[in-house]
C-alpha atoms as a PDB file:
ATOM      1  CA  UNK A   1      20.568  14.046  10.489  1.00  0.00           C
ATOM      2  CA  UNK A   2      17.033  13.003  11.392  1.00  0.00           C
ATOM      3  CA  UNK A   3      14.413  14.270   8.986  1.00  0.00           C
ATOM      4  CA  UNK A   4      11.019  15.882  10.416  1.00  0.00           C
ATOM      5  CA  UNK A   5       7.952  14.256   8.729  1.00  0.00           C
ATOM      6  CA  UNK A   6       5.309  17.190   7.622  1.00  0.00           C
ATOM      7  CA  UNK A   7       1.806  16.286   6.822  1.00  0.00           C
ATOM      8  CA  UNK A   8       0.181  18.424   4.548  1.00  0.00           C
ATOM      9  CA  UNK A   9      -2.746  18.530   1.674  1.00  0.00           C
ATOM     10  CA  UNK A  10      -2.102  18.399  -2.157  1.00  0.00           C
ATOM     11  CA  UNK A  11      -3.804  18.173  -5.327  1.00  0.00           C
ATOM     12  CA  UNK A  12      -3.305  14.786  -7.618  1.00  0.00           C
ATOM     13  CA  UNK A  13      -5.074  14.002 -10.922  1.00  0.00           C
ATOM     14  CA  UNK A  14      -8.248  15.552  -9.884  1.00  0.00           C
ATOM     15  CA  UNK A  15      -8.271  14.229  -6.008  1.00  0.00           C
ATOM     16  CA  UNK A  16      -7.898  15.983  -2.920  1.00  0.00           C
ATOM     17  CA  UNK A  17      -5.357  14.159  -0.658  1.00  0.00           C
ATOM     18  CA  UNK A  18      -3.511  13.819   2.388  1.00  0.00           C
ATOM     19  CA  UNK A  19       0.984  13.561   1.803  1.00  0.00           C
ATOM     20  CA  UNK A  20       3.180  12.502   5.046  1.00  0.00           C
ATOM     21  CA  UNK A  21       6.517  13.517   3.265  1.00  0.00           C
ATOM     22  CA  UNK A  22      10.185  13.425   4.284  1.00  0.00           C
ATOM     23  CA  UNK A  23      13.040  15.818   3.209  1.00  0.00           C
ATOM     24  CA  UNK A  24      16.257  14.153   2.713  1.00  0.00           C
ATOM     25  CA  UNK A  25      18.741  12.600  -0.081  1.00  0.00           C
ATOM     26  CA  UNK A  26      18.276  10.299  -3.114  1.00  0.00           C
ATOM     27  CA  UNK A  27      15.711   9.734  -5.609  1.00  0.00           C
ATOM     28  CA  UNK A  28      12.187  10.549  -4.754  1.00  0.00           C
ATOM     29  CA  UNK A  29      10.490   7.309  -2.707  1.00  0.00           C
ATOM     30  CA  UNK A  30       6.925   7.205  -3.194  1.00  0.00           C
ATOM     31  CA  UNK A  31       4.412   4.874  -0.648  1.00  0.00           C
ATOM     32  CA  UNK A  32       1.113   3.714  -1.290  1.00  0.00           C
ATOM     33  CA  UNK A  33      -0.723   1.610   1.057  1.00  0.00           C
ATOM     34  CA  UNK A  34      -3.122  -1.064   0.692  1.00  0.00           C
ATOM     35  CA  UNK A  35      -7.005  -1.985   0.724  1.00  0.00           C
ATOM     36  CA  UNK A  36      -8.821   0.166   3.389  1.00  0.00           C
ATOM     37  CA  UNK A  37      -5.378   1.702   5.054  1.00  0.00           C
ATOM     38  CA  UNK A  38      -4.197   4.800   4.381  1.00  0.00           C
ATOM     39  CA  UNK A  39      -0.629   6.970   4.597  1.00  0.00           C
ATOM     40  CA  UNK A  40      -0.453   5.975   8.513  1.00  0.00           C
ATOM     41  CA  UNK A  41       0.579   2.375   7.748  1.00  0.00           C
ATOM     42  CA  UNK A  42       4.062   4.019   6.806  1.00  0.00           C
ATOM     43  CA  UNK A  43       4.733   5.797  10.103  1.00  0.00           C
ATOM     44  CA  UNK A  44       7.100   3.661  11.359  1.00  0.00           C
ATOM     45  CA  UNK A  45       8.793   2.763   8.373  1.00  0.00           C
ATOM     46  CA  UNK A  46       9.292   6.892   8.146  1.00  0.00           C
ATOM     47  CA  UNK A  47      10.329   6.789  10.793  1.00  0.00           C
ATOM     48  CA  UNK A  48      13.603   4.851   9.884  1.00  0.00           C
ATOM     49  CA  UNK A  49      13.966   6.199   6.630  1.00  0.00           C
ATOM     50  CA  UNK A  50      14.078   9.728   8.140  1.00  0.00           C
ATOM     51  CA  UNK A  51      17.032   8.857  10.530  1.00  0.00           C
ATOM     52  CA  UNK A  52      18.558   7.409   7.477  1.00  0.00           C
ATOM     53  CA  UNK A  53      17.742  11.480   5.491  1.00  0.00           C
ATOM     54  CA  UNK A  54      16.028   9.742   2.756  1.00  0.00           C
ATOM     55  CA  UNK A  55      13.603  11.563   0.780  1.00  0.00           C
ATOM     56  CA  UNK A  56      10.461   9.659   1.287  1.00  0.00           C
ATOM     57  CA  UNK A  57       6.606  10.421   0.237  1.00  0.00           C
ATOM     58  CA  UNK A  58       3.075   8.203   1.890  1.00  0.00           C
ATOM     59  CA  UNK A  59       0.138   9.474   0.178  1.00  0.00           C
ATOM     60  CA  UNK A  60      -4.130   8.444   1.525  1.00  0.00           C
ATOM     61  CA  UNK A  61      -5.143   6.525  -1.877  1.00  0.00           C
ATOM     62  CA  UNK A  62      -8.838   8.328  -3.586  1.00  0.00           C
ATOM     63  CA  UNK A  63     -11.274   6.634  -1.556  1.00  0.00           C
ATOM     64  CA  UNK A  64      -9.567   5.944   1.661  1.00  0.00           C
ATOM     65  CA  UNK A  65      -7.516   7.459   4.939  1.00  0.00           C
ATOM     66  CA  UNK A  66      -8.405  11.479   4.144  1.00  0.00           C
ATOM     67  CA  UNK A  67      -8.599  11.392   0.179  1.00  0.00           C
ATOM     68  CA  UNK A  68     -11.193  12.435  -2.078  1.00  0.00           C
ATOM     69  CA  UNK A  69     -13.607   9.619  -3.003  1.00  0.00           C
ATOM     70  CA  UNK A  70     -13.046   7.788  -6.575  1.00  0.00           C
ATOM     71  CA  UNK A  71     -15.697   8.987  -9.293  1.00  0.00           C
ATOM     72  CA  UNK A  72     -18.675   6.776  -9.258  1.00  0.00           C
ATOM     73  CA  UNK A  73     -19.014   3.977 -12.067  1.00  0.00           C
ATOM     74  CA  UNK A  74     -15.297   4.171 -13.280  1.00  0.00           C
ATOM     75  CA  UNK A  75     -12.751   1.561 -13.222  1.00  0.00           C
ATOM     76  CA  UNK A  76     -11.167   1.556  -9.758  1.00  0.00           C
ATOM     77  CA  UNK A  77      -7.564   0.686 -10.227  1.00  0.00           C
ATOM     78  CA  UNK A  78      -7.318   2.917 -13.920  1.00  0.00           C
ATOM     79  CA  UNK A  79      -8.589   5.783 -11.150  1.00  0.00           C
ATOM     80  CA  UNK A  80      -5.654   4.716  -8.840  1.00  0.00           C
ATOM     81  CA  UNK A  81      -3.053   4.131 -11.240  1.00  0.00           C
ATOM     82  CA  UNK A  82      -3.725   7.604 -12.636  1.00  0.00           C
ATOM     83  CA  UNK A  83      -3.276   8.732  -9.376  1.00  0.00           C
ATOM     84  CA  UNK A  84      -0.113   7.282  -8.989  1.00  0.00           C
ATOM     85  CA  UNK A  85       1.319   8.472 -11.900  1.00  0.00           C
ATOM     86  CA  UNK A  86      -0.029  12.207 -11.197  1.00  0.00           C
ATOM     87  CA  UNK A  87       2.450  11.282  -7.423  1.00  0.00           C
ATOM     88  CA  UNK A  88       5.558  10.222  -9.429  1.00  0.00           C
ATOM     89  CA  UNK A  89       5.417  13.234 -11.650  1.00  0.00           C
ATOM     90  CA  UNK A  90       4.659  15.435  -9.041  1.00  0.00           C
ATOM     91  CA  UNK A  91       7.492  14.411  -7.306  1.00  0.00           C
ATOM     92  CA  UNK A  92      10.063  13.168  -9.838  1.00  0.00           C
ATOM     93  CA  UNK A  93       9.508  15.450 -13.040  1.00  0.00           C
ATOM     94  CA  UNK A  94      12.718  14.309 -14.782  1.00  0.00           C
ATOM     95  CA  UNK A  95      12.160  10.615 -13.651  1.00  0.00           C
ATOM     96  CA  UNK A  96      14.134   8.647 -11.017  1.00  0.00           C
ATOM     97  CA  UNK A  97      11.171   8.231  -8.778  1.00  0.00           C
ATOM     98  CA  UNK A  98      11.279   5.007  -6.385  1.00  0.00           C
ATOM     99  CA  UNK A  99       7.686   2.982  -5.612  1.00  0.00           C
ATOM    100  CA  UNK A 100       6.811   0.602  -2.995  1.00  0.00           C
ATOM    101  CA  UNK A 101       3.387  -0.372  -2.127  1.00  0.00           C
ATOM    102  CA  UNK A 102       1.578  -2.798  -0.209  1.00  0.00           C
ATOM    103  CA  UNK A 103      -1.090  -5.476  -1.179  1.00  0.00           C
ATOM    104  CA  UNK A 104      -2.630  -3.207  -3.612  1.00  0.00           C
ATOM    105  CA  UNK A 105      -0.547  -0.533  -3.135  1.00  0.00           C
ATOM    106  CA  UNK A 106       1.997  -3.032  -4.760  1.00  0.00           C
ATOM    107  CA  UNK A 107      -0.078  -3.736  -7.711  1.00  0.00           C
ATOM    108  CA  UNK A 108      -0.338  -0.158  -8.483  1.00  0.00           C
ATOM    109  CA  UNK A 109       3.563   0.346  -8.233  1.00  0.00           C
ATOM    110  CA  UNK A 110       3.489  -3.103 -10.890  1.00  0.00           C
ATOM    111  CA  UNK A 111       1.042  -1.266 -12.994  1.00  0.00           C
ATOM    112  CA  UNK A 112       3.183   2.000 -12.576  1.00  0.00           C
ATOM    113  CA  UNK A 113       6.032  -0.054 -13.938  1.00  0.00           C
ATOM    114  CA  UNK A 114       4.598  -1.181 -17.108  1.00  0.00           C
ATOM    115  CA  UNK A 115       3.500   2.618 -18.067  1.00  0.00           C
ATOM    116  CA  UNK A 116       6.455   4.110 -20.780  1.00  0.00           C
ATOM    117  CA  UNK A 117       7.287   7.959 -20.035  1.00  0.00           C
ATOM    118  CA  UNK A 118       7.569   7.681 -16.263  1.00  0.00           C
ATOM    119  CA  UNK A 119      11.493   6.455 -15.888  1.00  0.00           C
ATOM    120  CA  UNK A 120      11.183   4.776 -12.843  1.00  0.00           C
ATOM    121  CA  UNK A 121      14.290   3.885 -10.737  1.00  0.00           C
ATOM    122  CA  UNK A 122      12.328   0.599  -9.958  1.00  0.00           C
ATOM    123  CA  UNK A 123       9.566  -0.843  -7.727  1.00  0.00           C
ATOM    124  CA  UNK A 124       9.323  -2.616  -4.435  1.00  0.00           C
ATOM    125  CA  UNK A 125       5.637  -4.488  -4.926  1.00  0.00           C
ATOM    126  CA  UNK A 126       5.004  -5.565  -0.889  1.00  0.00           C
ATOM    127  CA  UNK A 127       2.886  -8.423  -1.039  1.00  0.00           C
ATOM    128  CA  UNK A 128       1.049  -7.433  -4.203  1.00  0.00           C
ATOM    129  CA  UNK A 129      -2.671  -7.948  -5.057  1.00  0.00           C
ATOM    130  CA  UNK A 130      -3.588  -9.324  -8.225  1.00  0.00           C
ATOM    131  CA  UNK A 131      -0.766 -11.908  -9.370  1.00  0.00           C
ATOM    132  CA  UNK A 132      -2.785 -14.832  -7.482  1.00  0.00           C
ATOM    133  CA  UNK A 133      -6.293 -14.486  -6.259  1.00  0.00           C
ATOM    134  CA  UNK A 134      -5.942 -11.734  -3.099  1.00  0.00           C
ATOM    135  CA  UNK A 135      -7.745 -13.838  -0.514  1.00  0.00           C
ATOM    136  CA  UNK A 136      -8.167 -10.441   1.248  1.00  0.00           C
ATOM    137  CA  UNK A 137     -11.143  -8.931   0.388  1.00  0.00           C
ATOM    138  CA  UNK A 138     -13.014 -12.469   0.698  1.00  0.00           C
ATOM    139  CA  UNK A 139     -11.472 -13.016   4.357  1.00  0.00           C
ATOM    140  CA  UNK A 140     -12.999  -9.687   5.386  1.00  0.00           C
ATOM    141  CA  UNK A 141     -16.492  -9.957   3.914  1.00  0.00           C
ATOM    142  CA  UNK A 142     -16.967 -13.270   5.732  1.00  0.00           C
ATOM    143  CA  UNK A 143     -16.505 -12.173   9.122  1.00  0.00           C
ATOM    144  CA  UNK A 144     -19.623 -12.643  10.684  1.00  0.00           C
ATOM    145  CA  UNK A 145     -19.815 -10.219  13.039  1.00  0.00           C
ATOM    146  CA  UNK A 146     -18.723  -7.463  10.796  1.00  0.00           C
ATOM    147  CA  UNK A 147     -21.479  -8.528   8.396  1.00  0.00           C
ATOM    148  CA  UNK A 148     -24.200  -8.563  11.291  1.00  0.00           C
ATOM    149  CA  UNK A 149     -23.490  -5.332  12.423  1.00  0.00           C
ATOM    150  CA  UNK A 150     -23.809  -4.084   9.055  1.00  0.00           C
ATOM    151  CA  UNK A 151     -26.921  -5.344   8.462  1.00  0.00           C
ATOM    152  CA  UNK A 152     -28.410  -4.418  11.610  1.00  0.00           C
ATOM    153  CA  UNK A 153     -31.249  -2.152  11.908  1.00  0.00           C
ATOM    154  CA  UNK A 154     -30.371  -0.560  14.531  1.00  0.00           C
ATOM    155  CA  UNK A 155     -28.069   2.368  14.968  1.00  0.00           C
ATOM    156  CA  UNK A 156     -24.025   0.989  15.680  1.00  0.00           C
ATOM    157  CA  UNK A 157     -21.833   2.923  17.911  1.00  0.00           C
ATOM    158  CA  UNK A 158     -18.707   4.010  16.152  1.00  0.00           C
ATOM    159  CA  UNK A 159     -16.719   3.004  19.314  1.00  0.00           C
ATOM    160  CA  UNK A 160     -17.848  -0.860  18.490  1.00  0.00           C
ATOM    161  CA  UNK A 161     -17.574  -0.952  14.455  1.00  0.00           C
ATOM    162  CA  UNK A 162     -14.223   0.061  15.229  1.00  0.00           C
ATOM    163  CA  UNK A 163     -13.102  -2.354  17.685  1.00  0.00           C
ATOM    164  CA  UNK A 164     -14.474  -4.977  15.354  1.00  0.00           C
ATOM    165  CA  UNK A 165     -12.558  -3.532  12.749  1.00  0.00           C
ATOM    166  CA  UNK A 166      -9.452  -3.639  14.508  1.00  0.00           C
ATOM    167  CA  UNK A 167     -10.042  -7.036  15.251  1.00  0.00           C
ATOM    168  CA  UNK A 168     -10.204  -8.248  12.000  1.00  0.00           C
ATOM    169  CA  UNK A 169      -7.048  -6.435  10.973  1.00  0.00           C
ATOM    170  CA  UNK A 170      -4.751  -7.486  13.050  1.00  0.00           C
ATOM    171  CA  UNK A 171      -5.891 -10.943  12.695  1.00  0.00           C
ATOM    172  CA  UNK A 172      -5.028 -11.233   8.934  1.00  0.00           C
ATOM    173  CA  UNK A 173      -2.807  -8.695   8.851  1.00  0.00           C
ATOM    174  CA  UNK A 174      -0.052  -9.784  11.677  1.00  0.00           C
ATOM    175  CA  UNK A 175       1.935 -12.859  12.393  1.00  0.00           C
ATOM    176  CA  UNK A 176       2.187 -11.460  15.691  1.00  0.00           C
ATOM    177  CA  UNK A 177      -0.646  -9.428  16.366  1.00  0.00           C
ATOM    178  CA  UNK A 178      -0.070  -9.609  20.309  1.00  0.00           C
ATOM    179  CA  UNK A 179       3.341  -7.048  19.240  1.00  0.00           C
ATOM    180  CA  UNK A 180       1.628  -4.342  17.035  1.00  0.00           C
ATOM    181  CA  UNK A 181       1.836  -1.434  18.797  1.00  0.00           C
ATOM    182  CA  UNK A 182      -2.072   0.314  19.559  1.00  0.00           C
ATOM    183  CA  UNK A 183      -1.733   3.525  17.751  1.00  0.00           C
ATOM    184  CA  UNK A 184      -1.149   1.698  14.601  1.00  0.00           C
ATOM    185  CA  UNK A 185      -4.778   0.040  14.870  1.00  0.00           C
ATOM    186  CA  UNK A 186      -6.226   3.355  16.247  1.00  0.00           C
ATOM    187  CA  UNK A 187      -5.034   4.945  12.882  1.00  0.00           C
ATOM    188  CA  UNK A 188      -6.624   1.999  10.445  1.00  0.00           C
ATOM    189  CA  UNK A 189      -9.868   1.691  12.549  1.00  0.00           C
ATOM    190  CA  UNK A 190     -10.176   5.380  12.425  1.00  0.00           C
ATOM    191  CA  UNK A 191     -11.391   5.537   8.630  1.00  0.00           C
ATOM    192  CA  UNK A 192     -13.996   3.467   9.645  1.00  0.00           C
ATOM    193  CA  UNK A 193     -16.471   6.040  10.960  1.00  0.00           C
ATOM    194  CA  UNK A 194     -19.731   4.682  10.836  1.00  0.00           C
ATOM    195  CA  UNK A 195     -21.590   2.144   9.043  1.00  0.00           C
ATOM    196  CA  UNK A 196     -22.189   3.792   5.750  1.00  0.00           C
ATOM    197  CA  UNK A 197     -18.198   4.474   5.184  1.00  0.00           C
ATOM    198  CA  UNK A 198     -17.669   0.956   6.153  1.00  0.00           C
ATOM    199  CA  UNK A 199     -19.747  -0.056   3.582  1.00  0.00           C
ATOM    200  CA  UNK A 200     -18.760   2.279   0.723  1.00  0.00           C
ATOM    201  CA  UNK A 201     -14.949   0.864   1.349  1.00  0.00           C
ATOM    202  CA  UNK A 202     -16.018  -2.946   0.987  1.00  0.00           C
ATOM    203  CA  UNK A 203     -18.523  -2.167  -1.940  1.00  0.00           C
ATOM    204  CA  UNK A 204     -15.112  -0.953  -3.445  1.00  0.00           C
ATOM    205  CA  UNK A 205     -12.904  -3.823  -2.606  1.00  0.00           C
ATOM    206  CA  UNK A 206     -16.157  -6.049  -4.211  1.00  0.00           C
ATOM    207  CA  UNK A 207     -16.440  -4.117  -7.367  1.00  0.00           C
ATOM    208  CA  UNK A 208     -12.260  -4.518  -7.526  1.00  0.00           C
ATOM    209  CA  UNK A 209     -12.269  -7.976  -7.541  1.00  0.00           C
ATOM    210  CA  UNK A 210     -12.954  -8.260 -11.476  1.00  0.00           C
ATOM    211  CA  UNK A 211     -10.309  -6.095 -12.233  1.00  0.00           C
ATOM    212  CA  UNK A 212      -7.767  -7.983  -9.812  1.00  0.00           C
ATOM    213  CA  UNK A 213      -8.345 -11.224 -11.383  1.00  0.00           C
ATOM    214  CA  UNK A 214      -5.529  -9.914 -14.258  1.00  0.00           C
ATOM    215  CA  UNK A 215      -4.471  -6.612 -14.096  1.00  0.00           C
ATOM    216  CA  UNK A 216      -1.031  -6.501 -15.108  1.00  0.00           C
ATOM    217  CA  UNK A 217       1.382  -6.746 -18.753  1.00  0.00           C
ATOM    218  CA  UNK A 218       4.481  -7.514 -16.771  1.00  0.00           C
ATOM    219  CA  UNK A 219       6.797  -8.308 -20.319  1.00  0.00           C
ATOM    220  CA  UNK A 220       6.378  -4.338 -20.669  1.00  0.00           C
ATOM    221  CA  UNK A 221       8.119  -3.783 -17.247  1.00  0.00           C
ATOM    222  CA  UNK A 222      11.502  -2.638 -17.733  1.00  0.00           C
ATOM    223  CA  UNK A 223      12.785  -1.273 -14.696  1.00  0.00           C
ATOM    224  CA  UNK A 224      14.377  -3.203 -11.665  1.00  0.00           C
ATOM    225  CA  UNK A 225      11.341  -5.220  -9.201  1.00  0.00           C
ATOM    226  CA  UNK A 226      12.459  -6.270  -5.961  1.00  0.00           C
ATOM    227  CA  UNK A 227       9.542  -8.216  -4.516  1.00  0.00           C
ATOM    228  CA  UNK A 228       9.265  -8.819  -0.984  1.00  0.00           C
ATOM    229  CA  UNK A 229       6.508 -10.662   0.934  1.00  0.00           C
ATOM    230  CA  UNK A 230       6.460 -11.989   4.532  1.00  0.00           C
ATOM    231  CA  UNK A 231       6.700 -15.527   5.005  1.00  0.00           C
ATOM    232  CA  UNK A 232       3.273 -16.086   7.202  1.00  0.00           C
ATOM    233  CA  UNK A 233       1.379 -13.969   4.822  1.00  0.00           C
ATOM    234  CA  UNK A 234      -2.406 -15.198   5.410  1.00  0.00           C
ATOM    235  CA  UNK A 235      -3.689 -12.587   2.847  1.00  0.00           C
ATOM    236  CA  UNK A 236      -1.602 -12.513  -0.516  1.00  0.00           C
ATOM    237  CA  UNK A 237      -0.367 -16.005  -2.355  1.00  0.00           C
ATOM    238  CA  UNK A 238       3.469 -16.096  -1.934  1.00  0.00           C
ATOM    239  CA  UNK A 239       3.414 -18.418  -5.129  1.00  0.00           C
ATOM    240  CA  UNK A 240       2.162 -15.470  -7.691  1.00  0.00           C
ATOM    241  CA  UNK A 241       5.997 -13.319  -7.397  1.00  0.00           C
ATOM    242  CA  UNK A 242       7.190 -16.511  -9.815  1.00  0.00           C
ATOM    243  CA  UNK A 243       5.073 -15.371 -12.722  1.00  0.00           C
ATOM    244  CA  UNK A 244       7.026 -11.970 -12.064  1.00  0.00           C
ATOM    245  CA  UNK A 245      10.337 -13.488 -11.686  1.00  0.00           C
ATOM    246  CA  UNK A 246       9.714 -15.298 -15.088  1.00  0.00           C
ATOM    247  CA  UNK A 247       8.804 -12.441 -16.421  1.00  0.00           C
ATOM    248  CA  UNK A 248      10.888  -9.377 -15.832  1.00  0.00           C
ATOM    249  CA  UNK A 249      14.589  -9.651 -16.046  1.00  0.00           C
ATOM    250  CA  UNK A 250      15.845  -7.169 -13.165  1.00  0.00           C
ATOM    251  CA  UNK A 251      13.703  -9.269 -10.519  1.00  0.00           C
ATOM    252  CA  UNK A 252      14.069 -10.588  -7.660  1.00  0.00           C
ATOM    253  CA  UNK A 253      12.219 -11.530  -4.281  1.00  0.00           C
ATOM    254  CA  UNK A 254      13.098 -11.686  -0.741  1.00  0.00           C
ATOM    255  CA  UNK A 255      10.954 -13.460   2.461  1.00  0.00           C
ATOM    256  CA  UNK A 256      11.156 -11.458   5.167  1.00  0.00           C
ATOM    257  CA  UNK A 257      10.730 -14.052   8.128  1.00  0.00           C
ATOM    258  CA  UNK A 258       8.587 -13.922  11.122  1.00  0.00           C
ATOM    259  CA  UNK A 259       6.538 -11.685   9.086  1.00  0.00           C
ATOM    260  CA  UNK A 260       3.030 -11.464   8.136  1.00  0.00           C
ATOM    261  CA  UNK A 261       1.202  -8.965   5.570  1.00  0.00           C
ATOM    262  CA  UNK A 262       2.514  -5.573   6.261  1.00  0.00           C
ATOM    263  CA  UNK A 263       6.073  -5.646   6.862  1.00  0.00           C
ATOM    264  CA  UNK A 264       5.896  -1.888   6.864  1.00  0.00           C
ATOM    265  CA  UNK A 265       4.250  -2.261   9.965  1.00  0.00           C
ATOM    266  CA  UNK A 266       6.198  -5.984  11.389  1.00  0.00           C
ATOM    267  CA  UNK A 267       9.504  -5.553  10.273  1.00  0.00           C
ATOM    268  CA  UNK A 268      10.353  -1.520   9.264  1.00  0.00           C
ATOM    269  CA  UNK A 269      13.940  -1.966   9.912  1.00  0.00           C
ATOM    270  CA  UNK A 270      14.578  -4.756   7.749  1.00  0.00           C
ATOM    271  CA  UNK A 271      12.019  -3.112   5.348  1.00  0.00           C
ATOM    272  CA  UNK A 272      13.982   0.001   5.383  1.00  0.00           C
ATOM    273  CA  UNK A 273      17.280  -2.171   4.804  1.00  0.00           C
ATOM    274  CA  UNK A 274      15.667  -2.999   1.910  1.00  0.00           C
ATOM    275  CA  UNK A 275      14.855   0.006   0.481  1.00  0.00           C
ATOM    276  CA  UNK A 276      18.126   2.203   1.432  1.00  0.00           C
ATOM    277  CA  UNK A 277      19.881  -0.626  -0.467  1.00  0.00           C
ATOM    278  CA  UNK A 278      17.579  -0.696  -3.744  1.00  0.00           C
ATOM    279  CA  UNK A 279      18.697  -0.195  -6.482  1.00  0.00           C
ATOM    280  CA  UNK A 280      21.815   0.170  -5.543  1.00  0.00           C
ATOM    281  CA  UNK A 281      23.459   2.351  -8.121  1.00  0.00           C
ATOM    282  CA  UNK A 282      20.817   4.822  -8.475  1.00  0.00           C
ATOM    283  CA  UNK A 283      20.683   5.420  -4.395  1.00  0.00           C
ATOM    284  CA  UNK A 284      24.760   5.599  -4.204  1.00  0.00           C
ATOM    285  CA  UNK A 285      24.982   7.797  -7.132  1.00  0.00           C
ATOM    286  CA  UNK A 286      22.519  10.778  -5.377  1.00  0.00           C
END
C-alpha cells in the first residue's frame, strides 16, 4: 500500500515548523536535513519509503526551509539538538524512534544518541558534520561570485542569487550533478530569497564552526549507528566514521558508491534499503 505524504505545521521546543510526514508501519523514522536545506531534500527518499508503508517524518530545521529562526546569541546546535529531541518525543513518547540525518542533520542524530531518556532504536548519521573538519561551510564562503554579489551595492535579483546558489550546490553536493533532477534544486535555491536571508544562513554556518570543531561524547552512545557516506563525498571527511567505529560497539559503516554528499537525493533506493533493513529486529518485530 503506497502511503500519501501530508505536509503540515507543528509546534517543537518553542519553534514554528514545517513536517512532511508518512503514515505507515514500524517505529517512528525521523529526518533532518543538513546546512541550508530543508525537509524537501527527503522527497524522494519518501517517496520509497512510502511504497514500502513505513512510518516516516522530514522536519525544516529552526533557521532554515519554513522554520522559525534560532534565538539570537545562543548556541546553535544545543538550539537544534533540543529541537530534535522535542521531534523524537513528539513522535515516539514511549521510545523506539529511528534518526537519520544528513551532514549536520547527522551530527544532531549523533548528539541525539548520546542524550539518556530518549530510547532510541538507533541512528543512521549520513555523512555527518563534526567528526573531521566539515569542509562545507568553507567551500561555500569562498565562492567568489556568491561573495561578490553579496557585497554588492546594488540591488540583486532573486532570480540570479538563486541560480548562483544552485550552482554551488550541485557542484559540492553531487557526484553527478548532470542527473539531479531540477525540482530538487528549485526546492534548495528557494530558501534563498534575497540577499539578507542568504546572509543570515551563512552568518549561521560561520558562528557553527566553533561548535563543530568537537561536538560529540560518542562512549555515551548506546544504541545501534549505522554510518553511511558516499564514496565521492567532496564535503564531509570519509576518514572521521573510524573514531565512531572505535568508539561505539553496535557500529558500523557502509560506502554507498557512485555517490556524492546527499545520498538521499543520489541514491534513495539504496538509501531506503538501508533504512527498511536497520535495525533489523526492531523493524521485523513492528
Amino acid at each position: 500500500m503506497m502511503q500519501p505524504l501530508f505536509e503540515h505545521r507543528l509546534e517543537l521546543a518553542g519553534f514554528e515548523t514545517r513536517a512532511l510526514e508518512l503514515e505507515g508501519s514500524g517505529p517512528p523514522l525521523l529526518l533532518l536535513h543538513g546546512f541550508a536545506d530543508s525537509a524537501d531534500t527527503w522527497r524522494m527518499l519518501l517517496d520509497r519509503l512510502g511504497r514500502a508503508d513505513r512510518r516516516a517524518v522530514a522536519l525544516d530545521l529552526p533557521g532554515f526551509g519554513t522554520a522559525d529562526q534560532l534565538g539570537a546569541d545562543k548556541p546553535i546546535l544545543a538550539q537544534l539538538t533540543g529541537f530534535a529531541a522535542a521531534a523524537v518525543q513528539h513522535y515516539a513518547p514511549d521510545g523506539g524512534a529511528l534518526v537519520c540525518g544528513n551532514s549536520l542533520g547527522g551530527c544532531l542524530s549523533l548528539l541525539l544518541a548520546q542524550r539518556s531518556g530518549l530510547k532510541l532504536a538507533g541512528v543512521v548519521p549520513v555523512a555527518p558534520a563534526g567528526l573531521e573538519m566539515a569542509r562545507w561551510f568553507m567551500l561555500i564562503e569562498r565562492e567568489p561570485v556568491l561573495r561578490t554579489l553579496l557585497a554588492s551595492p546594488l540591488p540583486v535579483p532573486a532570480a540570479a542569487l538563486q541560480r548562483i546558489v544552485l550552482e554551488i550546490y550541485k557542484r559540492l553536493a553531487f557526484h553527478h550533478p548532470e542527473t539531479i533532477e531540477p525540482f530538487v534544486g528549485r526546492a534548495f535555491a528557494s530558501h534563498f530569497r534575497d540577499r539578507r536571508t542568504t546572509a543570515r544562513i551563512l552568518g549561521a554556518g560561520r558562528m557553527m564552526l566553533p561548535e563543530l570543531r568537537d561536538p560529540f561524547d560518542l562512549e555515551r552512545i548506546h544504541c545501534p549507528v549505522q554510518l553511511i557516506w558516499g564514496d565521492h563525498d567532496s564535503m564531509v571527511f570519509q576518514g572521521g566514521a573510524q573514531r565512531v567505529l572505535d568508539s561505539v560497539l553496535d557500529s558500523q559503516l557502509t560506502l554507498i558508491e557512485d555517490c556524492g554528499h546527499c545520498p538521499q537525493i543520489e541514491a534513495a533506493d539504496r538509501l531506503a534499503e538501508l533504512l527498511l533493513e536497520f535495525p533489523a529486529p526492531l523493524v521485523q518485530a513492528a
